[in-house]
Protein backbone atom coordinates (compact mmCIF):
# COMPACT_ATOMS: atom_id res chain seq x y z
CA UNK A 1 -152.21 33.49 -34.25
CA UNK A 2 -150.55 34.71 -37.30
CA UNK A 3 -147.03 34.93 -38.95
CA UNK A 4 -145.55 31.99 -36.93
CA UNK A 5 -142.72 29.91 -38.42
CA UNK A 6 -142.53 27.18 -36.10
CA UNK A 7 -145.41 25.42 -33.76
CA UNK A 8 -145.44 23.15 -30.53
CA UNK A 9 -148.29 21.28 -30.08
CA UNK A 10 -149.01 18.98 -26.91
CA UNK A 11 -150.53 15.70 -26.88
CA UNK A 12 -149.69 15.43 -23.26
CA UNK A 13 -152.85 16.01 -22.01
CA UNK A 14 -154.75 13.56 -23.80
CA UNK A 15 -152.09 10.76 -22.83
CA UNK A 16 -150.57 10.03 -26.56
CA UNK A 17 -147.68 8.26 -26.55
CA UNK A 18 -146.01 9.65 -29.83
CA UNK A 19 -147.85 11.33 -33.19
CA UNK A 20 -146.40 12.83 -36.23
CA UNK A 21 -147.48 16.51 -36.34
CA UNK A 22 -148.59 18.04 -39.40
CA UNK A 23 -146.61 21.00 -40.64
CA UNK A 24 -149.52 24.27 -41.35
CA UNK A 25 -148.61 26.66 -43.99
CA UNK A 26 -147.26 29.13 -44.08
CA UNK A 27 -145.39 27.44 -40.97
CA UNK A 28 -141.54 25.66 -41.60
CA UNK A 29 -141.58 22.89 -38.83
CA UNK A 30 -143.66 21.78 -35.96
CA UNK A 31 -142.81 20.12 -33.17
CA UNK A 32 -144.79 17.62 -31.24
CA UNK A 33 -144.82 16.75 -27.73
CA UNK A 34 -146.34 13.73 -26.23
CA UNK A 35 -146.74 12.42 -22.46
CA UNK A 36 -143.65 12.07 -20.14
CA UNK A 37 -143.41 8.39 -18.39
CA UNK A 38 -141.37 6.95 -15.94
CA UNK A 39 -139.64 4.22 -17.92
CA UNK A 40 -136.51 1.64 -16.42
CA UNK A 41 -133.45 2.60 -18.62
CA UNK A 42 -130.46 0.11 -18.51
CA UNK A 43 -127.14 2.76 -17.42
CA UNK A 44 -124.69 0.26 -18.25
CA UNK A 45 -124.57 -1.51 -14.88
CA UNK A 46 -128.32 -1.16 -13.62
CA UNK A 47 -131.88 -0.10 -14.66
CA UNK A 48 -132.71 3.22 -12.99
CA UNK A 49 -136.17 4.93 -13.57
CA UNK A 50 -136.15 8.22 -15.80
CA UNK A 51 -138.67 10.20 -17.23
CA UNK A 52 -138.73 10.01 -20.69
CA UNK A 53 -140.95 13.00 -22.85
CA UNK A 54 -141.08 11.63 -26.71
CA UNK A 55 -140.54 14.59 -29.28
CA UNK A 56 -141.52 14.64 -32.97
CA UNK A 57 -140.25 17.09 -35.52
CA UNK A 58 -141.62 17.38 -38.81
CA UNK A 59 -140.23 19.91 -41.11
CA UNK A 60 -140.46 21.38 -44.81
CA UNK A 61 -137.36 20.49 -46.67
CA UNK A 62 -137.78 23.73 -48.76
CA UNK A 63 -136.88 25.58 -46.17
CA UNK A 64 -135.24 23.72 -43.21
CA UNK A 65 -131.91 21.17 -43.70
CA UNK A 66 -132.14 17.91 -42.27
CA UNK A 67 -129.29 18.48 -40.72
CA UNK A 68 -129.53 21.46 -39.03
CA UNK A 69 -132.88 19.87 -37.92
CA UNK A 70 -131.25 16.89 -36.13
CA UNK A 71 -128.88 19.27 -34.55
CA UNK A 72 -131.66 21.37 -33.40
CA UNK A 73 -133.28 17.90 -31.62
CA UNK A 74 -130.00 16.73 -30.18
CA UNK A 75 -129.43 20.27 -28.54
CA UNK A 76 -133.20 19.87 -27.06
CA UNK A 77 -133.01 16.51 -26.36
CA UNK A 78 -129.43 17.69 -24.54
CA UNK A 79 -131.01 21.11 -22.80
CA UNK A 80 -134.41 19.11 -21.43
CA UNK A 81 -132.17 15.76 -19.98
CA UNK A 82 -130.00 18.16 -18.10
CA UNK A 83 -132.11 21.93 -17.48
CA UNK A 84 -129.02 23.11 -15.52
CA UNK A 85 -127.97 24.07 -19.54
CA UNK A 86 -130.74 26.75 -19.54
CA UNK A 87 -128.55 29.02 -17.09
CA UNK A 88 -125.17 28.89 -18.64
């Protein structure tokens, strides 16, 4: 693969719970994906199980704002809890 500006790699598969991913030049962020589990989260009143999928970003500063990087993650983090998004 050449020319890419931004990379997802999986860790899924070999059952990592959470990594920081290494940016590769020429490359401006990567993201990194690590195994879903079925966790109890507390919903105020009750624990309920949900399946929670840890996400890393790493990023060069030259090129990216933080900013506009956490915005980026909370409109993932928003799309992926709630996929109905994807069709409007």
């Amino acid at each position: 693969m050449q020319g890419a500006c931004f990379t997802v790699s999986s860790l899924g598969a070999i059952g990592g719970r959470g990594f920081t991913p290494i940016i590769n030049t020429p490359e401006v962020a990567i993201l990194g994906v690590s195994k879903a589990q079925v966790q109890p989260v507390w919903n105020g009143s009750d624990f309920v199980p949900r399946t929670l999928l840890p996400l890393s970003l790493s990023y060069d500063h030259k090129a990216v704002n933080g900013g506009d990087a956490g915005r980026f993650m909370t409109e993932l983090v928003a799309t992926l809890g709630d996929i109905r998004r994807l069709s409007l």
